[in-house]
Protein backbone atom coordinates (compact mmCIF):
# COMPACT_ATOMS: atom_id res chain seq x y z
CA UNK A 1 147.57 94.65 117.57
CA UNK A 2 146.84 98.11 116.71
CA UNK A 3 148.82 99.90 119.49
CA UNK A 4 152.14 97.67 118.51
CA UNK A 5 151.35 98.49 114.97
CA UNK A 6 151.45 101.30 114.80
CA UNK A 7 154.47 102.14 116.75
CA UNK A 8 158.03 102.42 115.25
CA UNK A 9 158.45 99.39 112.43
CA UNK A 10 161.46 97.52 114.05
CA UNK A 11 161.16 99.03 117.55
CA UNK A 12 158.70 96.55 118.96
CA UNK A 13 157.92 92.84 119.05
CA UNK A 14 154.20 91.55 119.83
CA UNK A 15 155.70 89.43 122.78
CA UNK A 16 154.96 90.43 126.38
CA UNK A 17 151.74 93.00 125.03
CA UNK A 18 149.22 93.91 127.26
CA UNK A 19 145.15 94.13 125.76
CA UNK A 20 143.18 96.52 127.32
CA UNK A 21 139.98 94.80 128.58
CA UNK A 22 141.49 91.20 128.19
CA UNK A 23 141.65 89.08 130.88
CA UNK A 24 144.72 86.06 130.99
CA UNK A 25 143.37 82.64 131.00
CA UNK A 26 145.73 79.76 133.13
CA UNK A 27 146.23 76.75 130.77
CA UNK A 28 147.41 73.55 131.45
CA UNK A 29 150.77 72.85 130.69
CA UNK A 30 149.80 70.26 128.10
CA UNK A 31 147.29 73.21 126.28
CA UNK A 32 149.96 75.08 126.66
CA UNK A 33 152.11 73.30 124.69
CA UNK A 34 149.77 72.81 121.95
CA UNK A 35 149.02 76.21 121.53
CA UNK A 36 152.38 76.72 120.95
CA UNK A 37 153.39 73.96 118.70
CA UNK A 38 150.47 75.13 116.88
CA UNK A 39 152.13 78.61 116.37
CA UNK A 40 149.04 80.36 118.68
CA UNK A 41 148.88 82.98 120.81
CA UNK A 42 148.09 82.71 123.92
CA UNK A 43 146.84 85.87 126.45
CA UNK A 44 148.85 84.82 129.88
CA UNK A 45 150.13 85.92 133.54
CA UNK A 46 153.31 85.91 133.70
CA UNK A 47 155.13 87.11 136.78
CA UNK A 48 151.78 89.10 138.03
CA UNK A 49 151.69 90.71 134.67
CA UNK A 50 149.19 89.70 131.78
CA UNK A 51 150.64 89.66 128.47
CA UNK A 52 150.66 88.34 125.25
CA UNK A 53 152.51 85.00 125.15
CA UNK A 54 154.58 85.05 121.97
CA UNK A 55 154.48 87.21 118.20
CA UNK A 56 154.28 84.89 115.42
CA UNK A 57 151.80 84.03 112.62
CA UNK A 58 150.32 80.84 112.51
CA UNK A 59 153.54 79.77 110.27
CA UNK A 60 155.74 80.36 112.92
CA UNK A 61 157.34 83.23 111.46
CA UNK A 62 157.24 86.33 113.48
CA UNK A 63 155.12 89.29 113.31
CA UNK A 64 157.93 91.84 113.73
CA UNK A 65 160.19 90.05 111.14
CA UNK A 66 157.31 90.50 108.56
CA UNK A 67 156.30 93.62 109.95
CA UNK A 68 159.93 94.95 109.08
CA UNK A 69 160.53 92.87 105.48
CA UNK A 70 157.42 94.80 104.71
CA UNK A 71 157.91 98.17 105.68
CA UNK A 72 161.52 97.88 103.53
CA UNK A 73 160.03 96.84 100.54
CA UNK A 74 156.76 99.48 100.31
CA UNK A 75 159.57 102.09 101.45
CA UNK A 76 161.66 101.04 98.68
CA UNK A 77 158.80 100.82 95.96
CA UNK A 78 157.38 104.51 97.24
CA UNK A 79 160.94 106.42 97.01
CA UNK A 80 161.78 105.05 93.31
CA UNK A 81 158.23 105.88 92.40
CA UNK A 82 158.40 109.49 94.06
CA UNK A 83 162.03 109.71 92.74
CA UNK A 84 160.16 109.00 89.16
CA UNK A 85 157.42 111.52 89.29
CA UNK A 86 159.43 114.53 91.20
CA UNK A 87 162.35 114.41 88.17
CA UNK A 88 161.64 115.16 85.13
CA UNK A 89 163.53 112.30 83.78
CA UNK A 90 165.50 109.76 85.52
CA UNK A 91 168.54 108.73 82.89
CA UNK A 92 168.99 105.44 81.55
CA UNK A 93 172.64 105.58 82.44
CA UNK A 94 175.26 106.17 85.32
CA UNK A 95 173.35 109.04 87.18
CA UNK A 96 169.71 107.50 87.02
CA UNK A 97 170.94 104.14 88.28
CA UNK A 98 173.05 106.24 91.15
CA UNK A 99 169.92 107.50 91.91
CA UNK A 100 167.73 104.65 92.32
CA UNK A 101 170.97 102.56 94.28
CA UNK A 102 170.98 105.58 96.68
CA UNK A 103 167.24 105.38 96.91
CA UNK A 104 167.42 101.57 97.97
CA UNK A 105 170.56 102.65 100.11
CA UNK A 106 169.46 104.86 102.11
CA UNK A 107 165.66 102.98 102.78
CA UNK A 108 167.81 100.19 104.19
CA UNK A 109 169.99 102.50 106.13
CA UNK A 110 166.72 103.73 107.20
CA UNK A 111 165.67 100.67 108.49
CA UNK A 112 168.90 99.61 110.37
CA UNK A 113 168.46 103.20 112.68
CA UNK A 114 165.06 101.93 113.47
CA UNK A 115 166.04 98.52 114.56
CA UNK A 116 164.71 96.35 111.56
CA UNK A 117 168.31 95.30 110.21
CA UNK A 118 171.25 94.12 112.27
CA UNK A 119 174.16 95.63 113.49
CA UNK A 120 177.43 94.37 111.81
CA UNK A 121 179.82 93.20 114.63
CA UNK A 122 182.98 95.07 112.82
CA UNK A 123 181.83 97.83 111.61
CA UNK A 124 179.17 98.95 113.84
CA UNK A 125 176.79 99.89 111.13
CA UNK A 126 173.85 98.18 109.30
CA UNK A 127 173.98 94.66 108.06
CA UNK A 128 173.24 95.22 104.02
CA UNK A 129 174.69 95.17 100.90
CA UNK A 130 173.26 97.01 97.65
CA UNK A 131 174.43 96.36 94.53
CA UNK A 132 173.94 97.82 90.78
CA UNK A 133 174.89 96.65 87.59
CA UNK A 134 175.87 99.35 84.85
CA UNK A 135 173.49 99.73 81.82
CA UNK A 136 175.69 98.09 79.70
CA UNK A 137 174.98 94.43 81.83
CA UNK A 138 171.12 95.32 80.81
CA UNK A 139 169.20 93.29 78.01
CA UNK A 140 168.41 94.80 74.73
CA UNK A 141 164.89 94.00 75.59
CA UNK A 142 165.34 96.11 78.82
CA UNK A 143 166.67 98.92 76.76
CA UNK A 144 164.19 99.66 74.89
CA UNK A 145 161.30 98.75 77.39
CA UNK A 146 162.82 101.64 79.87
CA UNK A 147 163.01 98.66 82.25
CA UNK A 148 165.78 98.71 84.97
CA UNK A 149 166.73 95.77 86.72
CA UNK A 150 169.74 95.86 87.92
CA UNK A 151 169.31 96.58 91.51
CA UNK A 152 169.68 94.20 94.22
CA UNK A 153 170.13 94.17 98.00
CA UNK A 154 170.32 92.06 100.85
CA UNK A 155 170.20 92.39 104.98
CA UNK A 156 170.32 90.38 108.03
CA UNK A 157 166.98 91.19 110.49
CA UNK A 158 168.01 92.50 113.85
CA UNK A 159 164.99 90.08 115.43
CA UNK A 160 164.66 89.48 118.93
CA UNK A 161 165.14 87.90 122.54
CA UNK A 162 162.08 86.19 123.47
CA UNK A 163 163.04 83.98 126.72
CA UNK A 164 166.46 83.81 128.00
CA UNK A 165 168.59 80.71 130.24
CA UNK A 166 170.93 82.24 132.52
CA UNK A 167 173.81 80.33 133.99
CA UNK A 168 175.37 80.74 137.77
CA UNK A 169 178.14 79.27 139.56
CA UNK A 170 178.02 80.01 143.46
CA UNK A 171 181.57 79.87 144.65
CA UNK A 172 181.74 79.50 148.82
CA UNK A 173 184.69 79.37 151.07
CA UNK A 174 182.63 78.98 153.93
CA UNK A 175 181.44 76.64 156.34
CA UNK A 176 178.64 74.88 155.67
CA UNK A 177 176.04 72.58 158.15
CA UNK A 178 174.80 69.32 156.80
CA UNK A 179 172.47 67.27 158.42
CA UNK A 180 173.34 63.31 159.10
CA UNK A 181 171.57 60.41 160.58
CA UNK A 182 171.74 61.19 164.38
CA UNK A 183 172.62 64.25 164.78
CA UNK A 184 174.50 67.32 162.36
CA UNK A 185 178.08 68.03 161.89
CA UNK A 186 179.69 70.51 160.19
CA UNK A 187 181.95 70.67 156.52
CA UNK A 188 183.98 72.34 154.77
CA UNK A 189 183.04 73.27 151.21
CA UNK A 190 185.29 74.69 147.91
């Protein structure tokens, strides 16, 4: 857990991990099963290689997903607060709110170069959307609390492919040999 963790948020899922010192244990397909339905994780051989069998929390959510809605939001809550103490004062109007939206912008832009967020088809950049409302859409109550909030964003996670079915079509112009009772004979196949 530690080596994955502490690699590149968004770079890495804890699928196919190796553990030092760990050695793979065969199941039964049926405890197999269970362990999965379950939402475990099982330490396996797979393909002469031992490795973790899947990366998801006992709720079935997985690791990396939480690992990345994580890292956005304590990036997020660290810039405003350094943006807070390294100005003297951050405005209650236009440019303060700019400020904090680019914060929030670029955290999530952030996050989409290292794999967290998903690529939009179209545009070829990240898959988010930040959005401010002016001070005049805040509450009188906000006003004179010095509260802001206004801010809002969203994103699709990039995830990632755990197992894969591949489909093939053999096409053959070729003779083939088939066996029949008594003897073979030979076909021709399309």
């Amino acid at each position: 857990i530690g080596s994955v963790a502490s690699e590149t948020v968004g770079s890495v899922t804890w699928k196919f991990k190796s553990i030092n010192g760990l050695t793979s244990q065969d199941y039964s397909a049926t405890d197999f099963a269970a362990i999965n339905l379950h939402h475990g994780i099982a330490y396996i051989n797979a393909n002469g290689t031992d490795e973790t069998s899947e990366g998801w929390t006992s709720s079935g959510e997985y690791i990396d997903n939480l690992h990345g809605d994580t890292w956005i939001k304590v990036e997020i809550e660290a810039n405003v607060q350094t943006a807070f103490q390294t100005n003297k004062k951050v405005a209650y109007e236009k440019s303060g709110i700019d400020l904090l939206t680019g914060i929030v912008y670029d955290t999530l832009q952030k996050a989409f170069e290292q794999g967290i967020i998903l690529t939009d088809d179209e545009t070829k950049k990240g898959d988010f959307d930040v959005q401010a409302t002016d001070r005049a859409a805040q509450s009188l109550d906000d006003l004179s609390k010095r509260h802001y909030g206004g801010i809002s964003f969203t994103y699709n996670r990039s995830g990632a492919i755990h197992n894969a079915t591949i489909n093939g079509l053999i096409l053959s112009s070729a003779m083939t040999a088939t066996a029949t009772a008594g003897g073979s004979s030979a076909s021709s196949s399309n």
